[in-house]
C-alpha atoms as a PDB file:
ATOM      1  CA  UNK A   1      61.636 125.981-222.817  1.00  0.00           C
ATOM      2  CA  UNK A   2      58.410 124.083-222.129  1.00  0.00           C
ATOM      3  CA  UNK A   3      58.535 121.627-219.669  1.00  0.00           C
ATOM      4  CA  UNK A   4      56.678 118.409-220.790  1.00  0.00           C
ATOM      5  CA  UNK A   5      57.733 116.430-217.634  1.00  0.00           C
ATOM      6  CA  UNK A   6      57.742 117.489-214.077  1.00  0.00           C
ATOM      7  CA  UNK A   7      58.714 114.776-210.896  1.00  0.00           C
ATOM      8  CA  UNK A   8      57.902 116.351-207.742  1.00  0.00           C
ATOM      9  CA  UNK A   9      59.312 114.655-204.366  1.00  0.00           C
ATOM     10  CA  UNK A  10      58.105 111.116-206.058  1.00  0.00           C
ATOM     11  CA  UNK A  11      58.262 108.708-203.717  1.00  0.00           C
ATOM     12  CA  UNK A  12      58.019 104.934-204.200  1.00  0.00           C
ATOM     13  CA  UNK A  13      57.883 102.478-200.978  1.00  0.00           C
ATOM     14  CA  UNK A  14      61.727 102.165-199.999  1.00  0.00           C
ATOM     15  CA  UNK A  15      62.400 102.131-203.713  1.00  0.00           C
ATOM     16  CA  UNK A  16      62.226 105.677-204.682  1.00  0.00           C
ATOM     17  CA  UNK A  17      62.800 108.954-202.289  1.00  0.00           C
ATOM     18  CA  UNK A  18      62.025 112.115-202.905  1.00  0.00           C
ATOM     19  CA  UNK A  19      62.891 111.915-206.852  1.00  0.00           C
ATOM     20  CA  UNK A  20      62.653 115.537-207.836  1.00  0.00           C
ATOM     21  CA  UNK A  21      63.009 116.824-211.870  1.00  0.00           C
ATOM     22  CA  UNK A  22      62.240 118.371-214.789  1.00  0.00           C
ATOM     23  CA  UNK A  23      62.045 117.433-218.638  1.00  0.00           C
ATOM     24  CA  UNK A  24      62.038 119.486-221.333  1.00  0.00           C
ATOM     25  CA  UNK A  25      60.200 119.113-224.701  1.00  0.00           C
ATOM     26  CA  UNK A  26      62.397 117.572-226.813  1.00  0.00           C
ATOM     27  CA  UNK A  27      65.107 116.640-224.686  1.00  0.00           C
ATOM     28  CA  UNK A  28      66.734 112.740-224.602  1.00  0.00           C
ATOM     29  CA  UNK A  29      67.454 111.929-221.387  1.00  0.00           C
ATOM     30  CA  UNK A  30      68.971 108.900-219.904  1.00  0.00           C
ATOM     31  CA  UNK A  31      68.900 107.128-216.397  1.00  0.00           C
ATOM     32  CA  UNK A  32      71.927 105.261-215.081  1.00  0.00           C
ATOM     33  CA  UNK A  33      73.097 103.598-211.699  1.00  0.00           C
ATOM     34  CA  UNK A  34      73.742 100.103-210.542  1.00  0.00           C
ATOM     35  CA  UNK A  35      71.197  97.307-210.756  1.00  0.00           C
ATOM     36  CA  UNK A  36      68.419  98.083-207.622  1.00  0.00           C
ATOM     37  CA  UNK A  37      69.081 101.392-208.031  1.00  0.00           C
ATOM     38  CA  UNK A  38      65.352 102.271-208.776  1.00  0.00           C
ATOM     39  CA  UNK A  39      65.464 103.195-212.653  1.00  0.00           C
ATOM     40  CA  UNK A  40      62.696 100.813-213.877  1.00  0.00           C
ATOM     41  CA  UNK A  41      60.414 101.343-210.993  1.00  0.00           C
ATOM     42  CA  UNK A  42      61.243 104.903-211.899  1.00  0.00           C
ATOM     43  CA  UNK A  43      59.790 105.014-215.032  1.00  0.00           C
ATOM     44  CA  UNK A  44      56.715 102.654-214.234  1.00  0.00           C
ATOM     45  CA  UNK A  45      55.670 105.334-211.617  1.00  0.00           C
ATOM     46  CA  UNK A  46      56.582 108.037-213.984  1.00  0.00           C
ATOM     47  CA  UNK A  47      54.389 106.368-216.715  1.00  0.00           C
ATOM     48  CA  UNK A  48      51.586 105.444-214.829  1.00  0.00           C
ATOM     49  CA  UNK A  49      51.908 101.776-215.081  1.00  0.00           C
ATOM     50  CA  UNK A  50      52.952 101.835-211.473  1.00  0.00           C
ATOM     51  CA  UNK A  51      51.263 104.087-208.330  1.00  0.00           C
ATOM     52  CA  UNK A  52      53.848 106.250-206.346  1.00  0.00           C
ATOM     53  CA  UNK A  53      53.045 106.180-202.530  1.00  0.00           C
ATOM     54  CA  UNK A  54      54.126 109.960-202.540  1.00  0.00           C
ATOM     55  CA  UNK A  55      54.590 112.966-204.690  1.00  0.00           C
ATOM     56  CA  UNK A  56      53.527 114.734-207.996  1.00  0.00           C
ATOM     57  CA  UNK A  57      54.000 113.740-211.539  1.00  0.00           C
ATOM     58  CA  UNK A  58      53.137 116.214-214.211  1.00  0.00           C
ATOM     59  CA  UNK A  59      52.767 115.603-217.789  1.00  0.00           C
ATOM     60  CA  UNK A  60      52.397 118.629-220.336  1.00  0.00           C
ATOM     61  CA  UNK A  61      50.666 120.766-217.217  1.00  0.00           C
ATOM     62  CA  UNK A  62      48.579 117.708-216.069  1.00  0.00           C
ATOM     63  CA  UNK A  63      49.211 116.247-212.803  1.00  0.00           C
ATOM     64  CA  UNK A  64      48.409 112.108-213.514  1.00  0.00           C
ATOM     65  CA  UNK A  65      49.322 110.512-209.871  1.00  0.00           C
ATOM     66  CA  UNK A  66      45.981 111.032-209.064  1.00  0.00           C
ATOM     67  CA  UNK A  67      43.815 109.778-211.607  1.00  0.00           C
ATOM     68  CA  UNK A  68      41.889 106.737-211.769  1.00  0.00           C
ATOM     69  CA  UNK A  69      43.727 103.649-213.964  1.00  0.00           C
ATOM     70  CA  UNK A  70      41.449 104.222-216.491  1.00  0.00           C
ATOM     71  CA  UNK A  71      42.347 107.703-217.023  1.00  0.00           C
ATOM     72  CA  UNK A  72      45.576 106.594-216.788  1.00  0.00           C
ATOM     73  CA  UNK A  73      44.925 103.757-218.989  1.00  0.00           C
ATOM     74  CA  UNK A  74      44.073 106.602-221.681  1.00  0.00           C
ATOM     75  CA  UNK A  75      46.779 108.736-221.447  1.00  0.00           C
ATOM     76  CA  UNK A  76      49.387 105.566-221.565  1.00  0.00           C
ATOM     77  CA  UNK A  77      47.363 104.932-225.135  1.00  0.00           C
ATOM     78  CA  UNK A  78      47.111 108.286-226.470  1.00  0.00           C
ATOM     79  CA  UNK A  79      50.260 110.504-225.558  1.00  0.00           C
ATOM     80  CA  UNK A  80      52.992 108.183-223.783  1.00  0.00           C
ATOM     81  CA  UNK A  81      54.779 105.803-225.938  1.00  0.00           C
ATOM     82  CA  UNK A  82      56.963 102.897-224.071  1.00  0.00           C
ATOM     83  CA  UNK A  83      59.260 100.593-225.725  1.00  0.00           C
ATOM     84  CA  UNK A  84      60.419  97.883-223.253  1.00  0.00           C
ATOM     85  CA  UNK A  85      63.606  95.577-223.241  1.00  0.00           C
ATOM     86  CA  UNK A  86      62.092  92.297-223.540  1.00  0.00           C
ATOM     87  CA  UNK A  87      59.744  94.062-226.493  1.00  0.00           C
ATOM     88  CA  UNK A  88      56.457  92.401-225.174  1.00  0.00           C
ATOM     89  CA  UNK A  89      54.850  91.811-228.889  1.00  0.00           C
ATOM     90  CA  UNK A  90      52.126  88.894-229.454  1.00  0.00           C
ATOM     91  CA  UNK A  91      53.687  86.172-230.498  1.00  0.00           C
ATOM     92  CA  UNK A  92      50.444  85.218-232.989  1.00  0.00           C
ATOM     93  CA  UNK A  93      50.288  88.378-234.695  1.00  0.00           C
ATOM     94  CA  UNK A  94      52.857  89.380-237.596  1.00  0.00           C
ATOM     95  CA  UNK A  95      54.667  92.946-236.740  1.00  0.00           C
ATOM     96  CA  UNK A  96      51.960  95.130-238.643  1.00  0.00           C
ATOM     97  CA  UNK A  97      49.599  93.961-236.713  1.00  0.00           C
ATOM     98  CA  UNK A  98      51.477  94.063-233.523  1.00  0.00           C
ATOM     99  CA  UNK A  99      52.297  97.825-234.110  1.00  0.00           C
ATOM    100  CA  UNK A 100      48.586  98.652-235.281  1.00  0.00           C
ATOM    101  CA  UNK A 101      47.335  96.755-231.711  1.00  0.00           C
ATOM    102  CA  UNK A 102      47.695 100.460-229.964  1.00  0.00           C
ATOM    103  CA  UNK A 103      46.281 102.286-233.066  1.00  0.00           C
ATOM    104  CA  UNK A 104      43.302  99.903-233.265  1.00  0.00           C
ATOM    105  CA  UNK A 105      42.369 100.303-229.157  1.00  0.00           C
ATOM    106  CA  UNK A 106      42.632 103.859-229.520  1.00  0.00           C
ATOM    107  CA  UNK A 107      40.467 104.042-232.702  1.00  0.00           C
ATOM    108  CA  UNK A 108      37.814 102.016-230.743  1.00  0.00           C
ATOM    109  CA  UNK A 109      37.051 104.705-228.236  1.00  0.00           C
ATOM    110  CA  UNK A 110      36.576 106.953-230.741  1.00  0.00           C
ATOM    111  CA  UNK A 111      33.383 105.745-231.031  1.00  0.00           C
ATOM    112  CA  UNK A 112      31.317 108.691-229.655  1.00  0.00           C
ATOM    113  CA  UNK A 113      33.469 111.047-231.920  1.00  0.00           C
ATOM    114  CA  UNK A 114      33.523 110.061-235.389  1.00  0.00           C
ATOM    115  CA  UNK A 115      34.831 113.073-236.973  1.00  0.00           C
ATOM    116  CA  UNK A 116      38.329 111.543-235.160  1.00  0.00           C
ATOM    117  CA  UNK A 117      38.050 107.947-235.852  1.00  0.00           C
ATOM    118  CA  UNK A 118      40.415 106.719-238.730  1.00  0.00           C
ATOM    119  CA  UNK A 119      39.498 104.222-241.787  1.00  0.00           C
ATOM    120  CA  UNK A 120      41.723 101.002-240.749  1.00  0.00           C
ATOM    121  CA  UNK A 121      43.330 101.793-243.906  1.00  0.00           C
ATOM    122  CA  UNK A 122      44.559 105.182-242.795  1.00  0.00           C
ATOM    123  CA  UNK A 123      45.806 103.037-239.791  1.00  0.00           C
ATOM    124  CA  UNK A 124      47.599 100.755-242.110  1.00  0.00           C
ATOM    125  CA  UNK A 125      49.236 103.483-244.006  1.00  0.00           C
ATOM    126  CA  UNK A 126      50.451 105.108-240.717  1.00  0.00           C
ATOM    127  CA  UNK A 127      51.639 101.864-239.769  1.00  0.00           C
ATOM    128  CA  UNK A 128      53.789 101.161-243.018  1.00  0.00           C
ATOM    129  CA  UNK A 129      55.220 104.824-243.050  1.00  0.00           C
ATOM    130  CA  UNK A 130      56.601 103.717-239.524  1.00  0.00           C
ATOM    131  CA  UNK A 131      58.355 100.956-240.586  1.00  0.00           C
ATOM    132  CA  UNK A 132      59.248 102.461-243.585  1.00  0.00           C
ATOM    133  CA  UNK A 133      61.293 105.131-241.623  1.00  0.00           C
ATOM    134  CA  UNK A 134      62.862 102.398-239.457  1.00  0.00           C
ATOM    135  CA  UNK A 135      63.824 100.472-242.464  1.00  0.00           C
ATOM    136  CA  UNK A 136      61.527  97.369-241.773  1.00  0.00           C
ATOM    137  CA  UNK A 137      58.992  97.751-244.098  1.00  0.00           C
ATOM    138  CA  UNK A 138      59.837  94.891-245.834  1.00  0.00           C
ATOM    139  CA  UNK A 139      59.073  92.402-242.764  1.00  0.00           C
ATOM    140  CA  UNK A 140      55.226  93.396-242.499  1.00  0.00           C
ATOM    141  CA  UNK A 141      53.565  90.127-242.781  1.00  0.00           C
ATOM    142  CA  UNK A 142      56.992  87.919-240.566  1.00  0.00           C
ATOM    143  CA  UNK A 143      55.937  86.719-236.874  1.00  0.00           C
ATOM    144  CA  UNK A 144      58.412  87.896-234.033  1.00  0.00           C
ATOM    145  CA  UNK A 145      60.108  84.678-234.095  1.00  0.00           C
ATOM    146  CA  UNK A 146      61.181  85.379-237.525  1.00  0.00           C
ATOM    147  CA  UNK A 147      62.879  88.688-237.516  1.00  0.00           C
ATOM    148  CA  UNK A 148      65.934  89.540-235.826  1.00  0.00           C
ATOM    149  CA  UNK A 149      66.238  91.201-232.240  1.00  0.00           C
ATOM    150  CA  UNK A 150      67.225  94.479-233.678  1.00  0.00           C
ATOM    151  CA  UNK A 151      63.932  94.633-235.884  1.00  0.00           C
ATOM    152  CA  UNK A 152      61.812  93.616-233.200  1.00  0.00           C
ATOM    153  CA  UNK A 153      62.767  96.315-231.087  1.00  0.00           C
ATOM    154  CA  UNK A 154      62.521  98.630-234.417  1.00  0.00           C
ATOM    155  CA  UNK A 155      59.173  97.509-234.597  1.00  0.00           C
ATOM    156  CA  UNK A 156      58.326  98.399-230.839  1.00  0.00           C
ATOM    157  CA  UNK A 157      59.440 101.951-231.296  1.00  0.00           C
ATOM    158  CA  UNK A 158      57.210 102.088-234.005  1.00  0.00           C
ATOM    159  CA  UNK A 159      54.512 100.397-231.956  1.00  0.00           C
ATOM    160  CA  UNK A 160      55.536 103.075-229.425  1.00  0.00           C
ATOM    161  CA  UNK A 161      54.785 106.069-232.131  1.00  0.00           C
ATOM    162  CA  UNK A 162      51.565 104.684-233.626  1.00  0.00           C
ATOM    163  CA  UNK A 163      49.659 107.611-231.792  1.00  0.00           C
ATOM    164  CA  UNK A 164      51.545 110.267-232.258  1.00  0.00           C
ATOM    165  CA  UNK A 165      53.094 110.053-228.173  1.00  0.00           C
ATOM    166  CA  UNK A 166      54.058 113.271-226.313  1.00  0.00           C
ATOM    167  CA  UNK A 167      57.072 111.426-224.933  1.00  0.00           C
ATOM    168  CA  UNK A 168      58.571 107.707-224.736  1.00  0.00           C
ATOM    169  CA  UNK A 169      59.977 105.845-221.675  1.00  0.00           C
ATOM    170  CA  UNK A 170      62.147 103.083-222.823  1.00  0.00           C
ATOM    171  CA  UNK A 171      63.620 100.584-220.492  1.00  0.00           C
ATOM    172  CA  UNK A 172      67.289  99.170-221.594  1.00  0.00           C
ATOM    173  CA  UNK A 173      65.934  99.486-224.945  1.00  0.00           C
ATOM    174  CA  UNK A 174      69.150  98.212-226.244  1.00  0.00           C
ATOM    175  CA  UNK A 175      69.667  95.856-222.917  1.00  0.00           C
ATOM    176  CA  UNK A 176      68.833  92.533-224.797  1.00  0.00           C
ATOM    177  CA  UNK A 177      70.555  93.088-227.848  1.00  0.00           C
ATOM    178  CA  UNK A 178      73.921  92.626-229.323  1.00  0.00           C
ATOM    179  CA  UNK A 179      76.204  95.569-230.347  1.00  0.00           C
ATOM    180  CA  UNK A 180      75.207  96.221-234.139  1.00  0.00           C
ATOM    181  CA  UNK A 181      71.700  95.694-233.261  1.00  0.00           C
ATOM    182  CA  UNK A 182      72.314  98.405-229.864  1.00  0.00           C
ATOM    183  CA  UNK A 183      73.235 101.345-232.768  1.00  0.00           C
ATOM    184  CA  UNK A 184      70.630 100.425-235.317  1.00  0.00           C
ATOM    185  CA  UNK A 185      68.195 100.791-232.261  1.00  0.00           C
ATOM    186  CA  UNK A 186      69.772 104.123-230.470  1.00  0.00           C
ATOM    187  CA  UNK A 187      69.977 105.577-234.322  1.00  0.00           C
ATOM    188  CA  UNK A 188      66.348 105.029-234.523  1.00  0.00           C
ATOM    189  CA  UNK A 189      65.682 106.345-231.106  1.00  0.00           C
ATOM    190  CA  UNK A 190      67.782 109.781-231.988  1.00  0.00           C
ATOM    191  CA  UNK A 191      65.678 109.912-235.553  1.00  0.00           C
ATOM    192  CA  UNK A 192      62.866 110.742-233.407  1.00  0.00           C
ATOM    193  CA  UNK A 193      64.402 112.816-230.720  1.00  0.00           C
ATOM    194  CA  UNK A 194      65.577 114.772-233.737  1.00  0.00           C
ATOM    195  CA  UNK A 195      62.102 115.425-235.571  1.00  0.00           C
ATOM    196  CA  UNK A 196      61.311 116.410-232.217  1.00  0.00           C
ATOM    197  CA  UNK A 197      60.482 113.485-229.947  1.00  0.00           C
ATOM    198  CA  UNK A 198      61.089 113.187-226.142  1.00  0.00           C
ATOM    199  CA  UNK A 199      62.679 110.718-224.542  1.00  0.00           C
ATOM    200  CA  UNK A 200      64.005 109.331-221.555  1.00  0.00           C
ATOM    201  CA  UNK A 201      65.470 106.298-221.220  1.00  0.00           C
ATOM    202  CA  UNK A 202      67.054 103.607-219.350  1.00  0.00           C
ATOM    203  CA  UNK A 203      70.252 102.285-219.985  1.00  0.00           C
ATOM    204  CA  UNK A 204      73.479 100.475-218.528  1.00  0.00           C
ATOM    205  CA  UNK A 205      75.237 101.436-221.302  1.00  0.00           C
ATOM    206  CA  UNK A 206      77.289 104.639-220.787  1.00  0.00           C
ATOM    207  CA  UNK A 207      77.830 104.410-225.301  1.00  0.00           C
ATOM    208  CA  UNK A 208      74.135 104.630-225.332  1.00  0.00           C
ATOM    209  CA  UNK A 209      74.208 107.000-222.419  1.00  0.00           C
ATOM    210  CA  UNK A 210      76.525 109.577-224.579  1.00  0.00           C
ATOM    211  CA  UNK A 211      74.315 110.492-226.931  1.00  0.00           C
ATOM    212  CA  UNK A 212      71.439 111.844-224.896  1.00  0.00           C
ATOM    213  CA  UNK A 213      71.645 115.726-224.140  1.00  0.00           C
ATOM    214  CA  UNK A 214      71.815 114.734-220.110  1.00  0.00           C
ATOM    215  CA  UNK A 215      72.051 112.025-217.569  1.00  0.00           C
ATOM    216  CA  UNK A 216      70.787 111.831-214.641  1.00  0.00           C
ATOM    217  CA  UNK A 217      72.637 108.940-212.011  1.00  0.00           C
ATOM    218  CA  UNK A 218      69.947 107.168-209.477  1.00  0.00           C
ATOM    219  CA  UNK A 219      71.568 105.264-206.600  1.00  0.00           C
ATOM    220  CA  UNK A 220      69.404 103.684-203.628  1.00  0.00           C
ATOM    221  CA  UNK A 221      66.610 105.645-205.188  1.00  0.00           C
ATOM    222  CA  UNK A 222      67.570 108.984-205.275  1.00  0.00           C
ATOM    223  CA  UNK A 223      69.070 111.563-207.970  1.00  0.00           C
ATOM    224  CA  UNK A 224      72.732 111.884-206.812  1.00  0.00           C
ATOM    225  CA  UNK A 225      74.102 113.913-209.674  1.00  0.00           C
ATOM    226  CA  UNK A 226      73.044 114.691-213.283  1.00  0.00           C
ATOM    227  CA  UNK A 227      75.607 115.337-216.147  1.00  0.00           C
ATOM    228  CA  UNK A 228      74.633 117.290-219.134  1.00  0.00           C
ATOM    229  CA  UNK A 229      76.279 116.882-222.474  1.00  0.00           C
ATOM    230  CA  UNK A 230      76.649 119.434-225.699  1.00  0.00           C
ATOM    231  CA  UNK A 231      74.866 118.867-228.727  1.00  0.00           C
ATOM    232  CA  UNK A 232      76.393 116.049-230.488  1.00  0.00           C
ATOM    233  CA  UNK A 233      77.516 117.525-233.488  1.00  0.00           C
ATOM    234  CA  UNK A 234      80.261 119.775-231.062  1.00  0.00           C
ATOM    235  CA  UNK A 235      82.560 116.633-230.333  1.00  0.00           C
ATOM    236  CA  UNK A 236      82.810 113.601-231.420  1.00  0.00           C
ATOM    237  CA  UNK A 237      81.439 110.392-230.148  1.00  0.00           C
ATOM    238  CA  UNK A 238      84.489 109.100-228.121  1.00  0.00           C
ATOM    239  CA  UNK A 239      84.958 112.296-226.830  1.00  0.00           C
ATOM    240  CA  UNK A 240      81.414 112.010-225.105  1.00  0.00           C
ATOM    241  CA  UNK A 241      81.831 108.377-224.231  1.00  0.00           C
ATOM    242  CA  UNK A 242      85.041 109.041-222.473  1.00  0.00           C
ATOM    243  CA  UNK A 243      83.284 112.415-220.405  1.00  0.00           C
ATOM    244  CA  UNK A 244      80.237 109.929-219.400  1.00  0.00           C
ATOM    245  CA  UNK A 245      82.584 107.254-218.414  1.00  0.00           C
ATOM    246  CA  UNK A 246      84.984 109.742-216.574  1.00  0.00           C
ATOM    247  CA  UNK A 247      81.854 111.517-214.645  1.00  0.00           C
ATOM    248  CA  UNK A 248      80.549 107.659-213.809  1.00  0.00           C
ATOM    249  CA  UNK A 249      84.207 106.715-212.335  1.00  0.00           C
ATOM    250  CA  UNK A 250      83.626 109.580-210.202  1.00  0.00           C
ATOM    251  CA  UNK A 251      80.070 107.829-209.478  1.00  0.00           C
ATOM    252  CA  UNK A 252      82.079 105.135-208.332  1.00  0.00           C
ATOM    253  CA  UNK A 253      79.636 103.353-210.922  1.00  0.00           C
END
């Protein structure tokens, strides 16, 4: 299967040590362990948004460690998506706008190639089918303030999707939000890892946790053990909470 993430002996100050793995297209994949365990500053160094201070990171055959932020910069735009717990949207913009920000800055560096820029109205349309798929497409024109925490985060992941990402990190995702709003945000997530999205994520919550095809448990910044999980059509949800809770007992999580 091709591997669309590879962590080579990533290193991180005395955060991270030696973090060594491999991701496979189209696998969801979560990251648990106890609070200062290393799983944010995991996936800031994974992403680029953060520098490792040793160690490899490969993306679709491209090693990224080593290139300058604006290269980086660029590749966080065009093929990572990120969706982040406390949602980060501008607080003056409605939610179309706030998902088309990414869409727009990409479309603006097009400028040399204009066989690839978009109309803004093709950006608009991609935009609506978005929220149309996470069932906010009625809330186009509300500010942040005036949706609920469950759409907001909705509308992240489709911030997170406006160009067409290779894979998304998301941090605790569901972290800020209450039950109802958690599963409305993990159903979304699994939509896309479905139609063929990768994604590894963050979480404290082993329910959340369940659903992914494997989990890998970070203490004191290093992999200590990884469980994998069937597909999730061979047993039932309770079933697989009750294995990741089991496996995390013997985590002493």
């Amino acid at each position: 299967m091709e591997k669309i993430l590879v962590v080579e002996k990533l290193c991180k100050d005395d955060i991270l040590h030696n973090i060594s793995f491999c991701i496979s297209k189209g696998e969801m994949v979560a990251v648990m362990g106890p609070s200062g365990s290393g799983k944010s500053t995991l996936l800031y160094n994974l992403s680029g948004m953060d520098k490792p201070s040793g160690g490899k990171v490969w993306l679709t055959g491209q090693e990224i460690t080593t290139l300058s932020e604006n290269e980086k910069a660029k590749i966080r735009l065009n093929r990572i998506g990120f969706v982040f717990q406390q949602m980060n949207m501008m607080e003056n913009l409605n939610l179309i706008d706030n998902i088309l920000l990414p869409a727009i800055h990409a479309n603006s560096l097009r400028k040399k190639d204009k066989k690839s820029r978009k109309e803004k109205s093709e950006l608009e349309k991609e935009a609506k089918n978005l929220m149309k798929k996470f069932s906010i497409e009625n809330l186009e024109k509300r500010r942040i303030t005036e949706v609920s925490g469950g759409q907001l985060q909705r509308a992240c992941i489709c911030r997170s999707m406006i160009n067409q990402p290779e894979i998304i990190f998301a941090d605790e995702p569901t972290g800020a939000l209450n039950k109802s709003a958690s599963e409305e945000v993990m159903d979304s997530l699994k939509m896309l890892n479905h139609e063929g999205t990768t994604i590894l994520m963050v979480t404290h919550d082993s329910r959340m946790a369940s659903q992914c095809s494997r989990i890998l448990y970070l203490l004191d910044g290093k992999i200590q053990d990884e469980l994998i999980l069937p597909d999730d059509s061979s047993e039932t949800a309770q079933n697989r909470e009750e294995k990741v809770n089991l496996w995390l007992t013997k985590m002493a999580w």
